[in-house]
Protein backbone atom coordinates (compact mmCIF):
# COMPACT_ATOMS: atom_id res chain seq x y z
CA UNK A 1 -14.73 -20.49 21.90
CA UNK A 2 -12.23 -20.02 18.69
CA UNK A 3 -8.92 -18.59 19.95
CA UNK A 4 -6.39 -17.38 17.62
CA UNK A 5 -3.19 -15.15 16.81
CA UNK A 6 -3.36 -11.81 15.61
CA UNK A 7 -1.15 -9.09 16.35
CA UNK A 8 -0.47 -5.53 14.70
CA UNK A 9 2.80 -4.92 12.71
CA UNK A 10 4.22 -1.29 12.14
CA UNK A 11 4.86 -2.03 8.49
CA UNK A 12 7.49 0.86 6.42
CA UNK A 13 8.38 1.54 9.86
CA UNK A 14 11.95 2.66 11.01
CA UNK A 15 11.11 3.10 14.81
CA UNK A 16 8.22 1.26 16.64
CA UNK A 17 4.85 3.00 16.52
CA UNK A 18 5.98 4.68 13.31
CA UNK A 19 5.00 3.16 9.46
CA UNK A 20 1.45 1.50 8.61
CA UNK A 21 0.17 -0.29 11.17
CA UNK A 22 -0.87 -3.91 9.69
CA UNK A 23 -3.62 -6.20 11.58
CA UNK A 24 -2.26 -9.87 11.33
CA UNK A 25 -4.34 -13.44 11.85
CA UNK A 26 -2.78 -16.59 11.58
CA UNK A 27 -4.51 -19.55 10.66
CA UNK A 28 -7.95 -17.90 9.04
CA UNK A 29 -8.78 -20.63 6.74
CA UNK A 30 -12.08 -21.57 9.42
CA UNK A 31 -13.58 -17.90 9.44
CA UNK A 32 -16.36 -16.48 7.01
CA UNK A 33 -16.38 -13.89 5.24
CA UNK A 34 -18.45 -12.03 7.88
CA UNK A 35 -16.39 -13.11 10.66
CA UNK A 36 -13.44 -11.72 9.08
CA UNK A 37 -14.74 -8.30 8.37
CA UNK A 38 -15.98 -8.21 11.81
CA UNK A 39 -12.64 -9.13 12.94
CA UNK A 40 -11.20 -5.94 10.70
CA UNK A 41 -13.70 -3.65 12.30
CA UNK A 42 -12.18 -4.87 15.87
CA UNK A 43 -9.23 -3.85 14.79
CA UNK A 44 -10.09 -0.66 13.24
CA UNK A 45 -6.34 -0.52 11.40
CA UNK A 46 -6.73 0.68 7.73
CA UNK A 47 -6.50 -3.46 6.84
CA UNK A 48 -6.08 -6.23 8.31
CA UNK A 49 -4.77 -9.41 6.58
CA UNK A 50 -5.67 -13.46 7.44
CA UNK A 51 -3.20 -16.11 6.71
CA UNK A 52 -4.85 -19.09 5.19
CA UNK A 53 -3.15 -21.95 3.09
CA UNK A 54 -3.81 -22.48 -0.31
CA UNK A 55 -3.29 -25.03 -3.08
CA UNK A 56 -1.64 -22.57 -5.52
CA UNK A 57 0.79 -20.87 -3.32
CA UNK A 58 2.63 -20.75 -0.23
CA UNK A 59 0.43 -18.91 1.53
CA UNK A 60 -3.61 -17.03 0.75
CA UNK A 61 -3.61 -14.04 1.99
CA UNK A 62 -7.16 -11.44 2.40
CA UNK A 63 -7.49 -8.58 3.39
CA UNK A 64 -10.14 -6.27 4.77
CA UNK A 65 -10.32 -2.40 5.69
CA UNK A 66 -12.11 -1.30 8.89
CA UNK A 67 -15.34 -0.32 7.14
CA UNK A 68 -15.62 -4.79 5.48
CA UNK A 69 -14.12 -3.59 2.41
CA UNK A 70 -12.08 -6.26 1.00
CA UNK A 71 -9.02 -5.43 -0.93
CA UNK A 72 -6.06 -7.18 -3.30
CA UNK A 73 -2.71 -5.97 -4.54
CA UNK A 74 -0.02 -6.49 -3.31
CA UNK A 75 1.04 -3.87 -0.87
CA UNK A 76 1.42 -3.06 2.95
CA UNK A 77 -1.38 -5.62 3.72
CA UNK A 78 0.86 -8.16 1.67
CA UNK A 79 4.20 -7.33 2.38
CA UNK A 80 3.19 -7.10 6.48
CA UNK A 81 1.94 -10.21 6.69
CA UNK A 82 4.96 -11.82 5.33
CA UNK A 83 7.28 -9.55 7.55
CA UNK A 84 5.13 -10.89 10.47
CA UNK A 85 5.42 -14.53 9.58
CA UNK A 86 9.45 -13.97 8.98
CA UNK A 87 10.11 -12.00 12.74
CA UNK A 88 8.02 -15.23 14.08
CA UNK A 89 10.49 -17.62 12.54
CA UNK A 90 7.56 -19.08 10.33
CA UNK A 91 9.35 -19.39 7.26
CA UNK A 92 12.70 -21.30 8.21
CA UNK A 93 15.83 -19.65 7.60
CA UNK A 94 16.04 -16.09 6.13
CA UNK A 95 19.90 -15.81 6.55
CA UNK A 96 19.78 -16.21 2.72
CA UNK A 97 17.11 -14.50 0.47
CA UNK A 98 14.04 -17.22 0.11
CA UNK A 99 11.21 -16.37 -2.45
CA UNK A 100 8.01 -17.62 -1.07
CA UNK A 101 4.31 -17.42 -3.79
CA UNK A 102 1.66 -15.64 -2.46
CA UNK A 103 -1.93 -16.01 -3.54
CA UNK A 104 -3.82 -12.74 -3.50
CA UNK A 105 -7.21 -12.98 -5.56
CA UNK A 106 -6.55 -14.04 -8.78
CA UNK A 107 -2.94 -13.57 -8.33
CA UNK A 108 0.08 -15.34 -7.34
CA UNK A 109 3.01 -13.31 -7.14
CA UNK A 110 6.49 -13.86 -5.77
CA UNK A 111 8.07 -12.16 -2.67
CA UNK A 112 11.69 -12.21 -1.42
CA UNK A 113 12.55 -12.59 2.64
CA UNK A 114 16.11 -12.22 3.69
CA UNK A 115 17.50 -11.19 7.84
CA UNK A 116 19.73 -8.56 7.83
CA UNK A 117 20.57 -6.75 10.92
CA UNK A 118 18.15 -8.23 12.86
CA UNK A 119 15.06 -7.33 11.11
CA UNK A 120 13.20 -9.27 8.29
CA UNK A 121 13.26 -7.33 4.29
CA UNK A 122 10.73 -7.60 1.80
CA UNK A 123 11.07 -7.42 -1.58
CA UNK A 124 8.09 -8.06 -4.23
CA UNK A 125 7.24 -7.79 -7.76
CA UNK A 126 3.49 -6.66 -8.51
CA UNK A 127 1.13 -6.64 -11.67
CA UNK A 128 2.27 -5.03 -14.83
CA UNK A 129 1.49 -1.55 -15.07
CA UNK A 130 -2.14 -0.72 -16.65
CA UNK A 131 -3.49 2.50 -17.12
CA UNK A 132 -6.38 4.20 -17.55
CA UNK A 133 -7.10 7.36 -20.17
CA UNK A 134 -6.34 10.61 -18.32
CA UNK A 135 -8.46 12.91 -17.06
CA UNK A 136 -9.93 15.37 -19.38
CA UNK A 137 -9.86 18.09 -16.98
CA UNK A 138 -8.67 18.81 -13.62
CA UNK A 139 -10.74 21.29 -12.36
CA UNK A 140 -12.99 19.23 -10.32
CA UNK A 141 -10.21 17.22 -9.16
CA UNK A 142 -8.47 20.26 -7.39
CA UNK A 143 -11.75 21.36 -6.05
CA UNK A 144 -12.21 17.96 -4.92
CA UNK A 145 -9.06 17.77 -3.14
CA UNK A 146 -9.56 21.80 -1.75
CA UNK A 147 -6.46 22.51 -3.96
CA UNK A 148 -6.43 25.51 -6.17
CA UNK A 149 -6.21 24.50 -10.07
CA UNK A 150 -2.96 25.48 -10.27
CA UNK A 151 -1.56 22.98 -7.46
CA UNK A 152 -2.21 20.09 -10.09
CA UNK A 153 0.80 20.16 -12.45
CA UNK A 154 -0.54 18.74 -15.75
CA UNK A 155 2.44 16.44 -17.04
CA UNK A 156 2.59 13.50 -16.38
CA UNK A 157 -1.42 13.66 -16.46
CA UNK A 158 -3.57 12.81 -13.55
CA UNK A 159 -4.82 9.61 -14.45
CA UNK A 160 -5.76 6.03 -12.80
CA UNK A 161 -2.45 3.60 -12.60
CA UNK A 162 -3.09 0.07 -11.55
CA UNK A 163 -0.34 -3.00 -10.99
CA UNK A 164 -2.89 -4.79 -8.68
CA UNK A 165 -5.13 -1.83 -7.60
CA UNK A 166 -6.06 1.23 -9.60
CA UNK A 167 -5.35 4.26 -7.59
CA UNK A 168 -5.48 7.98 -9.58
CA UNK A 169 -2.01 9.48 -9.43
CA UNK A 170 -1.94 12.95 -9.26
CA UNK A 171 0.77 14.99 -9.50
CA UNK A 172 1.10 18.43 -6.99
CA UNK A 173 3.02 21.59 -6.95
CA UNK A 174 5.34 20.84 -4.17
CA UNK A 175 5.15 19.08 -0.84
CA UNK A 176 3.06 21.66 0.73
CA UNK A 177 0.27 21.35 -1.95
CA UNK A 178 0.47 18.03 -0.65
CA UNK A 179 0.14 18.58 2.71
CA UNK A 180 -2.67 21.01 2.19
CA UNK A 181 -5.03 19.11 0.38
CA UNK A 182 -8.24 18.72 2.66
CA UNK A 183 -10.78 16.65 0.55
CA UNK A 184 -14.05 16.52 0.27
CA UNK A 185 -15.40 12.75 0.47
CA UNK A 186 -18.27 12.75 -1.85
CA UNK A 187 -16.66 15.06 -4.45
CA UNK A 188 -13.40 12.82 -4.54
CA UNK A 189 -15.81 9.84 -5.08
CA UNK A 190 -17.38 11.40 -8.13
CA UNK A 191 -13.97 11.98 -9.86
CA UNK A 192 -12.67 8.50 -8.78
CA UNK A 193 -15.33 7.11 -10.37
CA UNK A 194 -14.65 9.08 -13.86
CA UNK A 195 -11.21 8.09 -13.59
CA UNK A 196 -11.73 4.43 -13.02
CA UNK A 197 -9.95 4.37 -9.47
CA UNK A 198 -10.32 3.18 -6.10
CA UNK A 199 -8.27 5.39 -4.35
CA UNK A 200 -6.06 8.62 -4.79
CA UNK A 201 -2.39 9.64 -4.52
CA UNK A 202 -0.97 12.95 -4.73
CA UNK A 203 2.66 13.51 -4.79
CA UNK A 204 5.58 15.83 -5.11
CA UNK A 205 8.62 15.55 -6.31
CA UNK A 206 11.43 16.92 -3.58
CA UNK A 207 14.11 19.09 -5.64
CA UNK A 208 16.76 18.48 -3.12
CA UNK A 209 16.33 14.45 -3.93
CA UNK A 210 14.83 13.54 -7.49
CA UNK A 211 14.81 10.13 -6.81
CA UNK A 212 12.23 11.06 -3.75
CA UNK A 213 8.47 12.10 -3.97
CA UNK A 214 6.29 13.20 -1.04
CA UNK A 215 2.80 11.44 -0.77
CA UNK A 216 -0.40 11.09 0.82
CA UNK A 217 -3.06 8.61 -0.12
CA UNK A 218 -6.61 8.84 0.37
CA UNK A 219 -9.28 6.35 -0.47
CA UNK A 220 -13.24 6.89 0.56
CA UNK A 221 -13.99 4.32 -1.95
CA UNK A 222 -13.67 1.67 0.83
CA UNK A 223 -13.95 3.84 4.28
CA UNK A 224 -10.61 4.87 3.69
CA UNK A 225 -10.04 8.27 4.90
CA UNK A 226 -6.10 8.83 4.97
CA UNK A 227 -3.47 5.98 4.81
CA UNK A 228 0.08 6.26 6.28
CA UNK A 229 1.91 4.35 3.36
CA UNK A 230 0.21 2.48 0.27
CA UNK A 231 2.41 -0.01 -1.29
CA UNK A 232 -0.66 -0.48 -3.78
CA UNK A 233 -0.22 3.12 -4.96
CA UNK A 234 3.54 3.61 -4.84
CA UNK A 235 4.20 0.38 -7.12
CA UNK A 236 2.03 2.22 -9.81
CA UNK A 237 3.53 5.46 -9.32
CA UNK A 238 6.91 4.08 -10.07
CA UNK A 239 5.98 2.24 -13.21
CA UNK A 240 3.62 5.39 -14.29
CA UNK A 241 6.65 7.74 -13.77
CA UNK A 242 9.05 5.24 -15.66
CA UNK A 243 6.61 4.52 -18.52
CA UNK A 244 7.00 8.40 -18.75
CA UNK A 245 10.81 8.34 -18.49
CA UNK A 246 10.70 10.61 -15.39
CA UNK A 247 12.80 7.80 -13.26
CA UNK A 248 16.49 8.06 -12.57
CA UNK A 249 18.64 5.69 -14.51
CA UNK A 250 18.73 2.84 -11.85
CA UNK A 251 14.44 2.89 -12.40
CA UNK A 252 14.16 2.81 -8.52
CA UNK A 253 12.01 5.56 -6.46
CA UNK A 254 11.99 6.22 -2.90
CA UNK A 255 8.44 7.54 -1.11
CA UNK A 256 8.02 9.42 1.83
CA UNK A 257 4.39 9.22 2.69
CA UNK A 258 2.07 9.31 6.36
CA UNK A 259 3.97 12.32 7.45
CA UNK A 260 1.34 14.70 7.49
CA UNK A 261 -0.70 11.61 9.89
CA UNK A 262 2.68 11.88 12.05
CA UNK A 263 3.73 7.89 10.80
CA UNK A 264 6.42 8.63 8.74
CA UNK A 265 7.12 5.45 6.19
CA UNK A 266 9.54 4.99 3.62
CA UNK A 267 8.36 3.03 0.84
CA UNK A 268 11.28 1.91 -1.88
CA UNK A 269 10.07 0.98 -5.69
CA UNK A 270 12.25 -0.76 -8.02
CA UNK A 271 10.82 -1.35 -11.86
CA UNK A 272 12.64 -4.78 -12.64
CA UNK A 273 10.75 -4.48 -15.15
CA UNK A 274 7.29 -4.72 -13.01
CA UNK A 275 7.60 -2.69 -9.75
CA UNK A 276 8.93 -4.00 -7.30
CA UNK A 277 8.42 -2.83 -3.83
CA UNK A 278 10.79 -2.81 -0.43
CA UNK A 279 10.46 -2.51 3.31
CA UNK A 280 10.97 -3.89 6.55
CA UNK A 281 8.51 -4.02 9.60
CA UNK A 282 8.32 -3.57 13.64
CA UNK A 283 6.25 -6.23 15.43
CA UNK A 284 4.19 -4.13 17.73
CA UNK A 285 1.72 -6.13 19.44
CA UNK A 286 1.37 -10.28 19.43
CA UNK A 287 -1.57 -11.72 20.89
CA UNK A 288 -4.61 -14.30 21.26
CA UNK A 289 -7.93 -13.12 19.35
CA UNK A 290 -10.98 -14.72 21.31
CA UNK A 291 -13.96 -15.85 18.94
């Protein structure tokens, strides 16, 4: 028998039990492909990410939803697993920011570690932002999401935004639009695949805080059906906001999102000029994995 560590790490999390919950195993590089999404359906987490080494990077990261689905970007399933190897004093010393390379598909990208206050930050740059056309109408895209039409607020246009995984962004009323939107799996699917995304994101803007939108994510494209905080979709929400000069001066947004789940994460973009996106993480569970 294979034994090896895995754990689960609350990731956006300011209080244990709170955030994204994150699947982590180390040393993956023996596994196949089948053995890992069998390992992700264990879990049952939204992903779960394997550590393997690689010859381009630092580190190879993969990562698989519940359902086998495997998915890239660079987002909670990233950022997590590099949280998780910092709070387990795998990286050296973090008293000073380090940037570590991480290899995720095609990609290498660079992420920042530094300690402060006892707890491991993250800071990484994705993709550049690419877009998709918009949608021509929104109609089936409320109905999809068992909104009314006039809980989609046309500017800036719903439309697929990608820096590492195209997700449709689509603008709402107000936070309880938000919160009210009950979708309809097969429906959404149809207009995701019009738009040219794998998953969707609405969001409000809070008029108390500008700099602050209010999200939920949902993705049935890959088993998906609610996630608690989507680093993949709030990187291209910054840079689709900023490309449509609806950012503050500084460029930096601040999501709340998995609220209406009752995980609460905060999820802090920065366009420098690619997103870049923050957080910190709560170790939750540390254990051996029996194969």
């Amino acid at each position: 028998m294979a034994q090896l560590t895995a754990g689960l790490i609350d990731v956006f999390a300011e209080s244990p039990l709170g955030g994204n919950p994150l699947a982590v195993v180390e040393h993956a590089d023996g596994l196949s492909d089948a053995q890992m999404r069998r390992i992700a359906g264990e879990f049952n987490q939204a992903e779960t990410t394997f550590l393997m080494t690689s010859k381009r990077a630092d580190c190879k990261l993969r990562s698989f939803t519940a359902s086998g689905a495997e998915v890239f970007g660079a987002g909670h399933n990233a950022l997590g697993a590099w949280l998780w190897m910092g709070e387990h004093g795998q990286l050296g010393s973090l008293a000073a920011p380090r940037t570590f390379r991480q290899e995720i598909g095609d990609e290498v990208l660079p992420i920042t570690l530094v300690k402060a206050d006892d707890r491991v930050h993250g800071r990484m740059r994705q993709a550049a932002l690419r877009l998709s056309p918009p949608l021509a109408t929104t109609d089936r895209l409320a109905e999809a999401l068992g909104l009314n039409p006039d809980d989609v607020v046309p500017l800036p246009a719903a439309r697929a935004a990608d820096t590492g995984a195209a997700h449709l962004m689509v603008r709402l009323s107000n936070a309880q639009a938000v919160d009210r939107a009950a979708p309809v799996a097969q429906a959404l699917l149809a207009v995701l695949g019009t738009a040219g995304a794998e998953g969707c994101y609405v969001y409000a803007f809070d008029p108390a805080s500008p700099n602050t939108a209010y999200a939920r994510f949902f993705n049935p494209t890959v088993g998906l059906w609610e996630d608690a905080a989507t680093g993949t979709a709030a990187g291209p929400l910054c840079a689709y906001l900023g490309a449509e000069s609806l950012l503050n001066t500084e460029k930096t947004l601040v999501i709340e999102q998995g609220v209406k789940m009752g995980r609460r994460s905060l999820l802090q973009v920065c366009l420098t000029p690619n997103p870049e996106l923050s957080g910190t993480g709560i170790v939750a569970l540390r254990g051996t994995l029996t194969l």
